[in-house]
N, C-alpha and C. Protein backbone atom coordinates (compact mmCIF):
# COMPACT_ATOMS: atom_id res chain seq x y z
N UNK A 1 -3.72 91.25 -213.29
CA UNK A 1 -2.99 90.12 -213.87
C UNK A 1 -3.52 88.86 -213.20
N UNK A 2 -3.91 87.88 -213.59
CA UNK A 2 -4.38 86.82 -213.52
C UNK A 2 -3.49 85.45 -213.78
N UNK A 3 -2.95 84.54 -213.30
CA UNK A 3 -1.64 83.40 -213.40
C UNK A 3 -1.63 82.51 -212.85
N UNK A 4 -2.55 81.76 -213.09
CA UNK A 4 -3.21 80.45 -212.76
C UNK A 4 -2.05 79.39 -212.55
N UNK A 5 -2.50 78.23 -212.20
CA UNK A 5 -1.43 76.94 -211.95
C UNK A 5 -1.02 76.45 -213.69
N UNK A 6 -1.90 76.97 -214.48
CA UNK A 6 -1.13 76.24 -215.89
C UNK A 6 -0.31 77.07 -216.14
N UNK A 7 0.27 78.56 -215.55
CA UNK A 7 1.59 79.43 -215.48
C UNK A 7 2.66 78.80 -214.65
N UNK A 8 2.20 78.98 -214.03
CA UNK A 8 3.45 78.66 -212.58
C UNK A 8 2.66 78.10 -211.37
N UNK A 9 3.18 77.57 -210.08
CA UNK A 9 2.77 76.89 -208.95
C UNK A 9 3.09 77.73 -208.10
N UNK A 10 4.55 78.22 -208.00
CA UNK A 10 4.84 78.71 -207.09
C UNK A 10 4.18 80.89 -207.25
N UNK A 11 4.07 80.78 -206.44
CA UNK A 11 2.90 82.39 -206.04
C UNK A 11 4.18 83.58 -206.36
N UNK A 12 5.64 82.87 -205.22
CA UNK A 12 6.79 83.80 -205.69
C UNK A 12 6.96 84.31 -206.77
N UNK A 13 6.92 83.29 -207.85
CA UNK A 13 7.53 82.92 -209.21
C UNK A 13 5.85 83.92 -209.78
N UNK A 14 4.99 83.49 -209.74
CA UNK A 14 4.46 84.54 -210.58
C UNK A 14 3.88 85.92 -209.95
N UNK A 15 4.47 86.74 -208.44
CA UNK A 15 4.32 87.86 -208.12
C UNK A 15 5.70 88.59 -209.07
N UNK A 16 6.77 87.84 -208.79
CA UNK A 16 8.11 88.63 -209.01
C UNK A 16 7.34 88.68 -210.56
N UNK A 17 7.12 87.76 -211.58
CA UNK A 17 6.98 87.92 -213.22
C UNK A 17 6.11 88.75 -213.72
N UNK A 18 5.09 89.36 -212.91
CA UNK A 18 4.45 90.37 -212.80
C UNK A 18 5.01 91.94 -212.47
N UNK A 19 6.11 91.81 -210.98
CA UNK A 19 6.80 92.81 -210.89
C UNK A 19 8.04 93.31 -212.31
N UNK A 20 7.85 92.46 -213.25
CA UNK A 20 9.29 91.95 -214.06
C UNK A 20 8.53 92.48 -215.42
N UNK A 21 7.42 92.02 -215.59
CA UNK A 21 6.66 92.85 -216.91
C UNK A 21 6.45 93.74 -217.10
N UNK A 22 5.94 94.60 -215.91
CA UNK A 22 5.60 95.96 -216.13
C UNK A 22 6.20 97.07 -215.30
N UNK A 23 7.68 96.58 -214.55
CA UNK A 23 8.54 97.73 -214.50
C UNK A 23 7.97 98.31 -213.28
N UNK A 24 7.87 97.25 -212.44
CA UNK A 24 7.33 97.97 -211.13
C UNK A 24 7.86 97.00 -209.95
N UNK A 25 7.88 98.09 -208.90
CA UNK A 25 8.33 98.13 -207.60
C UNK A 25 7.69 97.18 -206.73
N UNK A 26 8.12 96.64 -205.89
CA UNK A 26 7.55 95.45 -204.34
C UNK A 26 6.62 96.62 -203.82
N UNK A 27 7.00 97.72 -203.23
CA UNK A 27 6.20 99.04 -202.39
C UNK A 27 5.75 99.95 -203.25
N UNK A 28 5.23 99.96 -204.78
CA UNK A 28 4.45 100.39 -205.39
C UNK A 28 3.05 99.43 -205.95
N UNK A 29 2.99 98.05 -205.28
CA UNK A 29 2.38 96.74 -205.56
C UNK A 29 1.89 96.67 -204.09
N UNK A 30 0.48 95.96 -204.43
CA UNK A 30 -0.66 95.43 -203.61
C UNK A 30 -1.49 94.32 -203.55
N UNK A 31 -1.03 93.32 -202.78
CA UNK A 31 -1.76 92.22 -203.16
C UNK A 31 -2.84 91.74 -202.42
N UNK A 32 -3.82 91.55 -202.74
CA UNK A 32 -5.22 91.27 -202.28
C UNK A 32 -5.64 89.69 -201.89
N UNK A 33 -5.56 89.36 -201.00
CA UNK A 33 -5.77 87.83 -200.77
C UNK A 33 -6.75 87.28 -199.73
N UNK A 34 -7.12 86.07 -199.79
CA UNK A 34 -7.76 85.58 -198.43
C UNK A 34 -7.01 84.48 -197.97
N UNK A 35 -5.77 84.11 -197.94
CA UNK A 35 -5.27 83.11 -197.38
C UNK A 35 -3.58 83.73 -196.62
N UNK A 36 -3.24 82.88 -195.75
CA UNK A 36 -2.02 83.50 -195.25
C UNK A 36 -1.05 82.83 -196.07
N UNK A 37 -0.98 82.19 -197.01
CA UNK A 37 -0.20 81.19 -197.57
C UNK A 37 0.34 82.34 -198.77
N UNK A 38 -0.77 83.69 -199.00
CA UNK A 38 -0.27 84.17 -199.86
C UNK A 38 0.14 85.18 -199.24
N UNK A 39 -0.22 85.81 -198.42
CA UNK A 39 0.89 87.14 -197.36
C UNK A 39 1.97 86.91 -197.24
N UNK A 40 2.23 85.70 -196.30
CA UNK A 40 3.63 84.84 -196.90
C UNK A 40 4.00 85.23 -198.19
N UNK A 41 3.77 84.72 -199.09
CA UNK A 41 4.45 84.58 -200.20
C UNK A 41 4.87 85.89 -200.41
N UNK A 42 3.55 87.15 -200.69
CA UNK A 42 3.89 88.53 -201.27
C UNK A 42 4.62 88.85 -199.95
N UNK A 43 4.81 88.72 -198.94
CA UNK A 43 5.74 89.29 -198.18
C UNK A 43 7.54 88.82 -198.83
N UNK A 44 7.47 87.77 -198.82
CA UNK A 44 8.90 87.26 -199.93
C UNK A 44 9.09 88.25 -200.74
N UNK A 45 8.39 88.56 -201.44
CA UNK A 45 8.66 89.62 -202.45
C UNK A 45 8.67 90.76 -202.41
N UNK A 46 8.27 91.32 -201.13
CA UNK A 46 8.54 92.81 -200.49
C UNK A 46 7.49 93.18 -200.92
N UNK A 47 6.10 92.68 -201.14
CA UNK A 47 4.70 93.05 -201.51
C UNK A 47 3.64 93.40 -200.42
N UNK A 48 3.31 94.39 -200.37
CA UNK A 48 1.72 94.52 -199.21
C UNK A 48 1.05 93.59 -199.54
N UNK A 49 0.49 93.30 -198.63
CA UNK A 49 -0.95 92.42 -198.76
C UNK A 49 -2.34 92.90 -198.06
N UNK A 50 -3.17 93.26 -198.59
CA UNK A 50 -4.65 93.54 -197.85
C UNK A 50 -5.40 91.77 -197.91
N UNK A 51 -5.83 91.41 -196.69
CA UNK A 51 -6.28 90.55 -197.03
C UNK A 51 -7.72 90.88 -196.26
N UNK A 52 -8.22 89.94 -196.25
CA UNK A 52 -9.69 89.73 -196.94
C UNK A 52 -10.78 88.85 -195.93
N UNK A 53 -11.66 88.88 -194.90
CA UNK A 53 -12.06 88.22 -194.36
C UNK A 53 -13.23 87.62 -195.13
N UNK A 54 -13.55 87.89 -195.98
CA UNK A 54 -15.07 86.85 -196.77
C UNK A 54 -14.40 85.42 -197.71
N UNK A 55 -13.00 85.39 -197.23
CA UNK A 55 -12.45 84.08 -198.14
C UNK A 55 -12.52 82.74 -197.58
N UNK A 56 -11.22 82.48 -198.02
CA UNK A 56 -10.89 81.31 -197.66
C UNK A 56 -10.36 81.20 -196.07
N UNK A 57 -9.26 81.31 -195.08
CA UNK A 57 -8.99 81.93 -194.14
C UNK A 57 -9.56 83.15 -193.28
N UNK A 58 -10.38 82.80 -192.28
CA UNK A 58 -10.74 83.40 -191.06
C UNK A 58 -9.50 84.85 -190.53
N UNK A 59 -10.12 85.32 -190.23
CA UNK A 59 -9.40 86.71 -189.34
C UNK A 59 -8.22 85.88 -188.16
N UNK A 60 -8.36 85.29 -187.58
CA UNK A 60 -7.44 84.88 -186.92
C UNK A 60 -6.24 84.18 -187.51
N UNK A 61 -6.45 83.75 -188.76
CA UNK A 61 -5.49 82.86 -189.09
C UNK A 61 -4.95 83.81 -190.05
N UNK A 62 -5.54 84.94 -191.17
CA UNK A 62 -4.98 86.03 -191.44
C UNK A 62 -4.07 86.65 -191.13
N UNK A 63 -4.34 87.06 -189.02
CA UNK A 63 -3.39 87.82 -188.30
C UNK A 63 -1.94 87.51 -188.32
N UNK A 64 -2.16 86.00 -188.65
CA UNK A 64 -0.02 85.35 -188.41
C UNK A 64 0.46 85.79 -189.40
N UNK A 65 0.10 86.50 -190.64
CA UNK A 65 0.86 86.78 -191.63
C UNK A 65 0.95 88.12 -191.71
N UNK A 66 0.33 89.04 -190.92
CA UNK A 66 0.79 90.08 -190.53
C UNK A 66 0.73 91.43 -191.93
N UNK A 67 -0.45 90.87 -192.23
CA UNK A 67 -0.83 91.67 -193.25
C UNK A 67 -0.88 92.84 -193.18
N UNK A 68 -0.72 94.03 -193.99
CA UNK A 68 -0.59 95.51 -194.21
C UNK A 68 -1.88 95.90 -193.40
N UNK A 69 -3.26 95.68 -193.64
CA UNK A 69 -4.39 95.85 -193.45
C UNK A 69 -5.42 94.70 -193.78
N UNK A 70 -6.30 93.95 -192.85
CA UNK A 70 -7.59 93.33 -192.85
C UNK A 70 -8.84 94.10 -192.75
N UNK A 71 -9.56 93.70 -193.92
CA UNK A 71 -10.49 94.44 -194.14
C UNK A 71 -11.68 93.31 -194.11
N UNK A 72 -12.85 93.43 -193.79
CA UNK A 72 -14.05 92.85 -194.04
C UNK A 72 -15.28 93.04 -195.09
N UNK A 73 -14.79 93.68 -195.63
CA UNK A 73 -15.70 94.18 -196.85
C UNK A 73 -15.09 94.62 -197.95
N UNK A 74 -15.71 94.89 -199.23
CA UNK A 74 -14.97 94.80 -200.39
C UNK A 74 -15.07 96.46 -200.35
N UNK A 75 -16.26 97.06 -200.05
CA UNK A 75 -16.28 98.63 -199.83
C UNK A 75 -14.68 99.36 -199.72
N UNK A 76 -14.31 98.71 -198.74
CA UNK A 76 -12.88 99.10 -198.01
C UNK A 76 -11.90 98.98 -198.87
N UNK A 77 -11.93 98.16 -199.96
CA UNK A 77 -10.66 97.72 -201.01
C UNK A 77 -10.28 98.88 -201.47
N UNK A 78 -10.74 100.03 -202.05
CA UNK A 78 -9.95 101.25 -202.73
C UNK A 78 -9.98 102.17 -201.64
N UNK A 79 -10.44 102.45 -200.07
CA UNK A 79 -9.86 103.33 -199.59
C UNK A 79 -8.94 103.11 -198.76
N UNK A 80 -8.41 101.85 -198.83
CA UNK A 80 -6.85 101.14 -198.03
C UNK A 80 -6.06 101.46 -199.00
N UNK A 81 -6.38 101.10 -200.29
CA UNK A 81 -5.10 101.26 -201.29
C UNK A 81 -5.14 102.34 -201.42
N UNK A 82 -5.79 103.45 -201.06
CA UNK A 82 -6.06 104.70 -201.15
C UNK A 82 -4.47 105.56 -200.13
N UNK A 83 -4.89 104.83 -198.91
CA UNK A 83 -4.32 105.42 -197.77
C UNK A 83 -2.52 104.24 -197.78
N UNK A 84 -2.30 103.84 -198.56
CA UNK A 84 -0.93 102.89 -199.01
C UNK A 84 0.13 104.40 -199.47
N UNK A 85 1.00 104.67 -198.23
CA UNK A 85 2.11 105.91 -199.11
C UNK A 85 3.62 104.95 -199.17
């Protein structure tokens, strides 16, 4: 799902409208990011977050949001969500 700023601004407002369309759970949802602004947010919403060191936000600044798992490579993206019970 894709929900750009001409949807909504706030990240809350379009994680929950996503959780709200298709009948799904905060701890059956995974959100993939490079900024802590959005761990934050999917944490509001009772959402994992894998985030992402090739983004926007550095590994250190990642760590304050206390993400599920930091990964450095995209390799790693399906065997974290893999290991998510």
């Amino acid at each position: 799902e894709i929900l750009g700023n001409d949807i909504e601004k706030s990240k809350v407002k379009k994680i929950q409208t996503v959780l709200n369309r298709y009948v799904i759970k905060p701890d059956e949802t995974v959100f993939i990011t490079d900024t802590l602004g959005d761990i934050n947010e999917a944490s509001v919403c009772g959402v994992r977050s894998i985030a992402v060191t090739w983004g926007y936000h550095p590994r250190e600044t990642l760590e304050k949001g206390i993400p599920y798992k930091i990964i450095n490579n995209p390799s790693e993206i399906i065997e974290v969500i893999g290991s998510i019970r």
